[in-house]
PDB file of N, CA and C in Angstrom:
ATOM      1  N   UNK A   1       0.838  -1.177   0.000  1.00  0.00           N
ATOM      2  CA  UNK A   1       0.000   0.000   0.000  1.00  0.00           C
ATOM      3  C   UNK A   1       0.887   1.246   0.000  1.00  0.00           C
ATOM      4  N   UNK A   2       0.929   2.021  -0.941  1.00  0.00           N
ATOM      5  CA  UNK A   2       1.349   3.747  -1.134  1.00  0.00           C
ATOM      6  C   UNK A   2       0.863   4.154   0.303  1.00  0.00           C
ATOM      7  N   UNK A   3       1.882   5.060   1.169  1.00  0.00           N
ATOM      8  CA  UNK A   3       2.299   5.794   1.862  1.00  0.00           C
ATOM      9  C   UNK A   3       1.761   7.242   1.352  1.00  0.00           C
ATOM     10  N   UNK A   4       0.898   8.418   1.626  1.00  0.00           N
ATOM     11  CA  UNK A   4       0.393   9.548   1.581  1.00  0.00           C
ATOM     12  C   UNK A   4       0.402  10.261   2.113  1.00  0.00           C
ATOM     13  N   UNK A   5       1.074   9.903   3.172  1.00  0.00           N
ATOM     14  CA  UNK A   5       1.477  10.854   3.899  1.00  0.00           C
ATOM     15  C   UNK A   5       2.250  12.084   3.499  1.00  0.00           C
ATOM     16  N   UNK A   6       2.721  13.538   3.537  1.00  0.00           N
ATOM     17  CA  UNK A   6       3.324  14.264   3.128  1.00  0.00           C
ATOM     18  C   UNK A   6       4.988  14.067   4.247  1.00  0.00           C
ATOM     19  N   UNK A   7       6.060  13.861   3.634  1.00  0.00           N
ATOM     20  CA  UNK A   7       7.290  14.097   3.937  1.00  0.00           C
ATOM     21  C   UNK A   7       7.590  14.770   3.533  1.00  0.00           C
ATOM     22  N   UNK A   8       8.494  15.740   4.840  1.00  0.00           N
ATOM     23  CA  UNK A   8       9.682  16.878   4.578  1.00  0.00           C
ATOM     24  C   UNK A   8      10.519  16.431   5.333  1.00  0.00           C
ATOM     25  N   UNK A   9      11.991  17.056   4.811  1.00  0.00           N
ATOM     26  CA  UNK A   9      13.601  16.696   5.558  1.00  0.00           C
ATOM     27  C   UNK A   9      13.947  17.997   5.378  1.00  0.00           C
ATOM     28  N   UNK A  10      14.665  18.222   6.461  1.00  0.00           N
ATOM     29  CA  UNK A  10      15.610  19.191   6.768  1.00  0.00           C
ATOM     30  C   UNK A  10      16.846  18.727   6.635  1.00  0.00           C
ATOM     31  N   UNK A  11      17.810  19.376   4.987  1.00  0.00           N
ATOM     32  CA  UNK A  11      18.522  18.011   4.927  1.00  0.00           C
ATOM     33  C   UNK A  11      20.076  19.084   5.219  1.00  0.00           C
ATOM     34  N   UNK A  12      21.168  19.019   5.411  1.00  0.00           N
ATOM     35  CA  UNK A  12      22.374  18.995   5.689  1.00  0.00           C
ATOM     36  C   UNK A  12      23.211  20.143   5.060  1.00  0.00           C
ATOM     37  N   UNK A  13      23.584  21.631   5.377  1.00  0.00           N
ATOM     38  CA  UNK A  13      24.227  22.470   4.795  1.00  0.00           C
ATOM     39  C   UNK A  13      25.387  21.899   4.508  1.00  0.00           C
ATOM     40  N   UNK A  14      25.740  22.471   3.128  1.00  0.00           N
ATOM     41  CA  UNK A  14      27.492  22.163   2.645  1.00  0.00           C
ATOM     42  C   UNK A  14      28.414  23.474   2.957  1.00  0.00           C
ATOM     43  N   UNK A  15      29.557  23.592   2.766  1.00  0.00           N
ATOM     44  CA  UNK A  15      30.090  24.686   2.474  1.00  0.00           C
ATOM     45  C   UNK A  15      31.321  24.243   1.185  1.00  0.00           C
ATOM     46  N   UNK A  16      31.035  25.220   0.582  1.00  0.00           N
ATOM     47  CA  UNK A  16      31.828  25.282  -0.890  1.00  0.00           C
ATOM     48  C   UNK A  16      33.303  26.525  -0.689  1.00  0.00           C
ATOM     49  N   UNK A  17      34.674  25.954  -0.929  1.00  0.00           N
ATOM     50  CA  UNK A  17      35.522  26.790  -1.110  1.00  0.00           C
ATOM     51  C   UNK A  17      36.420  26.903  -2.294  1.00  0.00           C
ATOM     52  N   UNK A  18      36.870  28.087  -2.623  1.00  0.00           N
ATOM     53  CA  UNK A  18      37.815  27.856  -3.810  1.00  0.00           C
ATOM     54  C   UNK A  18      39.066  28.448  -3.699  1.00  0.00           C
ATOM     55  N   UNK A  19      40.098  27.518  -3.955  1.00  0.00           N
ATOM     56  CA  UNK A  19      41.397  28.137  -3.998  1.00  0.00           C
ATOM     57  C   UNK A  19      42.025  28.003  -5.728  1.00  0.00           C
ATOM     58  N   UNK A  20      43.468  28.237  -5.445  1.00  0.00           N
ATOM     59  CA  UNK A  20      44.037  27.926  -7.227  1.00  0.00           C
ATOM     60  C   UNK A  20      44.369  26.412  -7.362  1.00  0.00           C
ATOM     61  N   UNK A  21      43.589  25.354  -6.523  1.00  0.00           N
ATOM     62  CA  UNK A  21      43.980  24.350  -6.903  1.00  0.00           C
ATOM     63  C   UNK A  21      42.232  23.691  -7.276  1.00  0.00           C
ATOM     64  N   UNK A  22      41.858  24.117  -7.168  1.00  0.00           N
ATOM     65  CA  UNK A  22      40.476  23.578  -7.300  1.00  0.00           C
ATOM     66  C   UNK A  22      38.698  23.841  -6.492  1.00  0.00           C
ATOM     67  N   UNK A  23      37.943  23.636  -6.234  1.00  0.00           N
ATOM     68  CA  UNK A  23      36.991  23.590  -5.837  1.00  0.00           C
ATOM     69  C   UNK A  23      36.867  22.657  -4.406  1.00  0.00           C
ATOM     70  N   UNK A  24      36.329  22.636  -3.268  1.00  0.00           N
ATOM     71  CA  UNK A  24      36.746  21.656  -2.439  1.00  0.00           C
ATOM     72  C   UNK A  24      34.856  22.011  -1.481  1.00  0.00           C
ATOM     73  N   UNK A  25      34.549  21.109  -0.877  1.00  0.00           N
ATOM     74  CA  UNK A  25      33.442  20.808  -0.349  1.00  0.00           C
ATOM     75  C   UNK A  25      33.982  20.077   1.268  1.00  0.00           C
ATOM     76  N   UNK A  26      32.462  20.355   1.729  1.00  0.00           N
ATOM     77  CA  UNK A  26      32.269  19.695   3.363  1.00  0.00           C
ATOM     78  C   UNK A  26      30.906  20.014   4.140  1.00  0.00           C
ATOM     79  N   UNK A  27      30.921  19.410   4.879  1.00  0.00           N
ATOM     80  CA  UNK A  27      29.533  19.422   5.457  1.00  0.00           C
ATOM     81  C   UNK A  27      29.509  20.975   6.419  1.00  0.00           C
ATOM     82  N   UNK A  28      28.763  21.879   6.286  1.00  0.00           N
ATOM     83  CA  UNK A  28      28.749  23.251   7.160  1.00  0.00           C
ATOM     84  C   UNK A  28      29.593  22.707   8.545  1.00  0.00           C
ATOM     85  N   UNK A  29      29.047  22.276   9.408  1.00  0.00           N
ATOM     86  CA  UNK A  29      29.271  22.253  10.982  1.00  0.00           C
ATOM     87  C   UNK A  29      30.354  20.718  10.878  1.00  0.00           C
ATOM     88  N   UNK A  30      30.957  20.453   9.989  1.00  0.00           N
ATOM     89  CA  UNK A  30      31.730  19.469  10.696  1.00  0.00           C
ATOM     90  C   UNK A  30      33.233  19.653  10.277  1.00  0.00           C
ATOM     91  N   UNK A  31      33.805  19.120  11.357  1.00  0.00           N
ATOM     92  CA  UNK A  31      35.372  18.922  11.258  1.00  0.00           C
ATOM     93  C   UNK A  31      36.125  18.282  10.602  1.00  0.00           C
ATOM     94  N   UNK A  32      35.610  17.234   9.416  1.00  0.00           N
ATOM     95  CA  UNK A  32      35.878  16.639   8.405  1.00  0.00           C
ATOM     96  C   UNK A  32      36.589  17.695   7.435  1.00  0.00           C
ATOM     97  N   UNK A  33      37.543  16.656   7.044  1.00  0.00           N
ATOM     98  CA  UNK A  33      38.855  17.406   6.017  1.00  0.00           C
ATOM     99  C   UNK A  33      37.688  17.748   5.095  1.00  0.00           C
ATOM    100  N   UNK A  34      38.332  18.775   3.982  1.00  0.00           N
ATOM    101  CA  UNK A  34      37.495  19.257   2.548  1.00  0.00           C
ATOM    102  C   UNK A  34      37.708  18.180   1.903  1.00  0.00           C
ATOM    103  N   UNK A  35      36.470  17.895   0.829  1.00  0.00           N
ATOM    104  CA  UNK A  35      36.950  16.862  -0.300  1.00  0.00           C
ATOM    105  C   UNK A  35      36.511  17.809  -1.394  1.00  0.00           C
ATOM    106  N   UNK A  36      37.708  17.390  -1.990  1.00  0.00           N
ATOM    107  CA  UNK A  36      38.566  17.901  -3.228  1.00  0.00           C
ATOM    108  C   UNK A  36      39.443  17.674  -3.545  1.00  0.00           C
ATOM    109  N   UNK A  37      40.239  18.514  -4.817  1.00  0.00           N
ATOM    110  CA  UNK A  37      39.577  19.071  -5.140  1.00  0.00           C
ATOM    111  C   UNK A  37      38.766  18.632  -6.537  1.00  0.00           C
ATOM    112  N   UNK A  38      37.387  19.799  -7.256  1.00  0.00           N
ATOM    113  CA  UNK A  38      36.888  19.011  -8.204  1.00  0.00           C
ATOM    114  C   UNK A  38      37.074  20.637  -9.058  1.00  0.00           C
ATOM    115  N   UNK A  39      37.059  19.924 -10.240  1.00  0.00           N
ATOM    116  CA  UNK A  39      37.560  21.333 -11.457  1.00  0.00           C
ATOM    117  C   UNK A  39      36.438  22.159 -11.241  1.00  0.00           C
ATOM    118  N   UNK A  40      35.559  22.081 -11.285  1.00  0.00           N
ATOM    119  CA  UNK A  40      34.817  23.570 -11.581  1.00  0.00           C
ATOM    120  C   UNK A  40      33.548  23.601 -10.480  1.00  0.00           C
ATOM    121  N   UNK A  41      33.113  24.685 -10.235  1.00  0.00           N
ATOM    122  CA  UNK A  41      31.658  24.781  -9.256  1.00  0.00           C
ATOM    123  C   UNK A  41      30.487  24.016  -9.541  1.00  0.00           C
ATOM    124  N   UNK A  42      30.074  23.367 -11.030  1.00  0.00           N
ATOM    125  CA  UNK A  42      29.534  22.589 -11.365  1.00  0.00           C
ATOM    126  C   UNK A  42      29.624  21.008 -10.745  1.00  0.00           C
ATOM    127  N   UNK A  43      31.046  20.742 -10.759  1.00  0.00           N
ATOM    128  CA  UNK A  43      31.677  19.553 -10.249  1.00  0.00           C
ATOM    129  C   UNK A  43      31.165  19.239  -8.645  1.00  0.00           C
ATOM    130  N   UNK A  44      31.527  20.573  -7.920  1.00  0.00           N
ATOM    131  CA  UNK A  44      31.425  20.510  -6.678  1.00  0.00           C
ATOM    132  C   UNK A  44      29.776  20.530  -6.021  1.00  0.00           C
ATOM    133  N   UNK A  45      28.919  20.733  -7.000  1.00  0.00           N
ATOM    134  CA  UNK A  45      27.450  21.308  -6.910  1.00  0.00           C
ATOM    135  C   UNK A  45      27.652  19.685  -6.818  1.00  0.00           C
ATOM    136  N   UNK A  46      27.353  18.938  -8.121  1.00  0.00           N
ATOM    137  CA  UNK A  46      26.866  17.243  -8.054  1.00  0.00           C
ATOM    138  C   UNK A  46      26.808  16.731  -6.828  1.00  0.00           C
ATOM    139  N   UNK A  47      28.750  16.833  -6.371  1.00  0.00           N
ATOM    140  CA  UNK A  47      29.109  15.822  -5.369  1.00  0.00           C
ATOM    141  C   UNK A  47      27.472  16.026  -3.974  1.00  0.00           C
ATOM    142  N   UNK A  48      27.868  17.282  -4.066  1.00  0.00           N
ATOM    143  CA  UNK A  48      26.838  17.745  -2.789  1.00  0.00           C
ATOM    144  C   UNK A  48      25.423  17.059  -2.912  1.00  0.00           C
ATOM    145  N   UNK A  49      24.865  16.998  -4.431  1.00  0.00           N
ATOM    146  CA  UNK A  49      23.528  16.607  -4.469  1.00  0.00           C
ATOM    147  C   UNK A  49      23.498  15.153  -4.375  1.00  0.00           C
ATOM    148  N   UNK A  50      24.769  14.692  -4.508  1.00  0.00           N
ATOM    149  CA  UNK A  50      24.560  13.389  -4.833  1.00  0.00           C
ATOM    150  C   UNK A  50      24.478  12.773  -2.903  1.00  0.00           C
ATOM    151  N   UNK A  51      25.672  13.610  -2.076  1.00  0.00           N
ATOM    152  CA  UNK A  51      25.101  13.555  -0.523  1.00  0.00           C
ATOM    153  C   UNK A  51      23.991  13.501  -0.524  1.00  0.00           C
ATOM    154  N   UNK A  52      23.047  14.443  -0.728  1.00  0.00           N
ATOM    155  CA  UNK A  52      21.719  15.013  -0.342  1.00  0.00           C
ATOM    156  C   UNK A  52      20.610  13.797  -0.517  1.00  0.00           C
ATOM    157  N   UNK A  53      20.866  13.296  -2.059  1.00  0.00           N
ATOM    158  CA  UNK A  53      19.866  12.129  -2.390  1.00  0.00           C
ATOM    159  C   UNK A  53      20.198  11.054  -1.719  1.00  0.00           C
ATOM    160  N   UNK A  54      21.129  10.395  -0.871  1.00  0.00           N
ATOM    161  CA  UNK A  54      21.452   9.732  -0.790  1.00  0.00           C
ATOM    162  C   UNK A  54      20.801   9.752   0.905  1.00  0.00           C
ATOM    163  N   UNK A  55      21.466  10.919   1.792  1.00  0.00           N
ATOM    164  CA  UNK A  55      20.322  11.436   2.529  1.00  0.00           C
ATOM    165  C   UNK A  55      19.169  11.225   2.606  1.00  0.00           C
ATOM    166  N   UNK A  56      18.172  11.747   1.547  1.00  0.00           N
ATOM    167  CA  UNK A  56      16.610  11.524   1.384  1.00  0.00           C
ATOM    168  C   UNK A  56      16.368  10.016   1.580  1.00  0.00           C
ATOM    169  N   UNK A  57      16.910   9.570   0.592  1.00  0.00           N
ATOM    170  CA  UNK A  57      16.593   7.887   0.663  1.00  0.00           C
ATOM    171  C   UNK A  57      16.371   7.383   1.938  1.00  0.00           C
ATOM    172  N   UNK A  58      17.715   7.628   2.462  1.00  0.00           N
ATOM    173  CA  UNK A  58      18.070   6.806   3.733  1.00  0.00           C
ATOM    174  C   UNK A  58      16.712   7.222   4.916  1.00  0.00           C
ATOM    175  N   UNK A  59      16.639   8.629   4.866  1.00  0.00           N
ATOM    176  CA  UNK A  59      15.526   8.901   6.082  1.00  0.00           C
ATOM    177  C   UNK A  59      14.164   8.536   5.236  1.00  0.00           C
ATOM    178  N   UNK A  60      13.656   8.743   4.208  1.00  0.00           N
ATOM    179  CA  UNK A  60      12.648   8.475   3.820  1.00  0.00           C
ATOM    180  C   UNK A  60      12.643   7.035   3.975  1.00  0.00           C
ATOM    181  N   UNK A  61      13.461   5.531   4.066  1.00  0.00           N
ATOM    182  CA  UNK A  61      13.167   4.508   3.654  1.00  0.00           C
ATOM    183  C   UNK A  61      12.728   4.334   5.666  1.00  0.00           C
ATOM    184  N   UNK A  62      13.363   5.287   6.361  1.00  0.00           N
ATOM    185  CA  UNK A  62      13.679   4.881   7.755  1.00  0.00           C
ATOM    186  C   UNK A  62      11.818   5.194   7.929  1.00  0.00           C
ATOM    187  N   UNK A  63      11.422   6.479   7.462  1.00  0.00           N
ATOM    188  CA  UNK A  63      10.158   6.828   7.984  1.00  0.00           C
ATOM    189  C   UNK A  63       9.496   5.747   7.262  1.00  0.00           C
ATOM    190  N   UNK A  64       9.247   5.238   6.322  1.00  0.00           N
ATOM    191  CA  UNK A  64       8.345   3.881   5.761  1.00  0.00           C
ATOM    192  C   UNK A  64       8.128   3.060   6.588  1.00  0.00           C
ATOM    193  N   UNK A  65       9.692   2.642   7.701  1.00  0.00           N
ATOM    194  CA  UNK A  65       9.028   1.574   8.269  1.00  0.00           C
ATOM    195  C   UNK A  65       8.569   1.617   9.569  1.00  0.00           C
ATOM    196  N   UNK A  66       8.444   3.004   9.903  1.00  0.00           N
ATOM    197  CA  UNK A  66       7.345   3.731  11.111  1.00  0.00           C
ATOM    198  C   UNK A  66       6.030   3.165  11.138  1.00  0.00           C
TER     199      UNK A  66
END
């Protein structure tokens, strides 16, 4: 049976930096090294979304089995 309920997530700030070696990413509030670097702001956008969906999944599959 489909689930109808309406879900929302409050999902995870990044922070994006750039130096002359590349583009580099990390989670806002954590102490984790940057990963990088990736050539262009485009590059560094994906990585982040690809966190994010990966995110959704995980809490959305968690609320299903509520």
């Amino acid at each position: 049976m489909l689930d109808n309920r309406q879900r929302i997530y409050a999902l995870a700030s990044w922070t994006v930096k750039s130096n002359g070696k590349g583009w580099f990413v990390r989670k806002t509030d954590s102490s984790a090294e940057w990963r990088g670097p990736y050539r262009s702001e485009t590059s560094a956008c994906l990585v982040i979304a690809r966190h994010l969906k990966k995110e959704v999944i995980r809490r959305d599959c968690l609320s299903l089995r509520l």
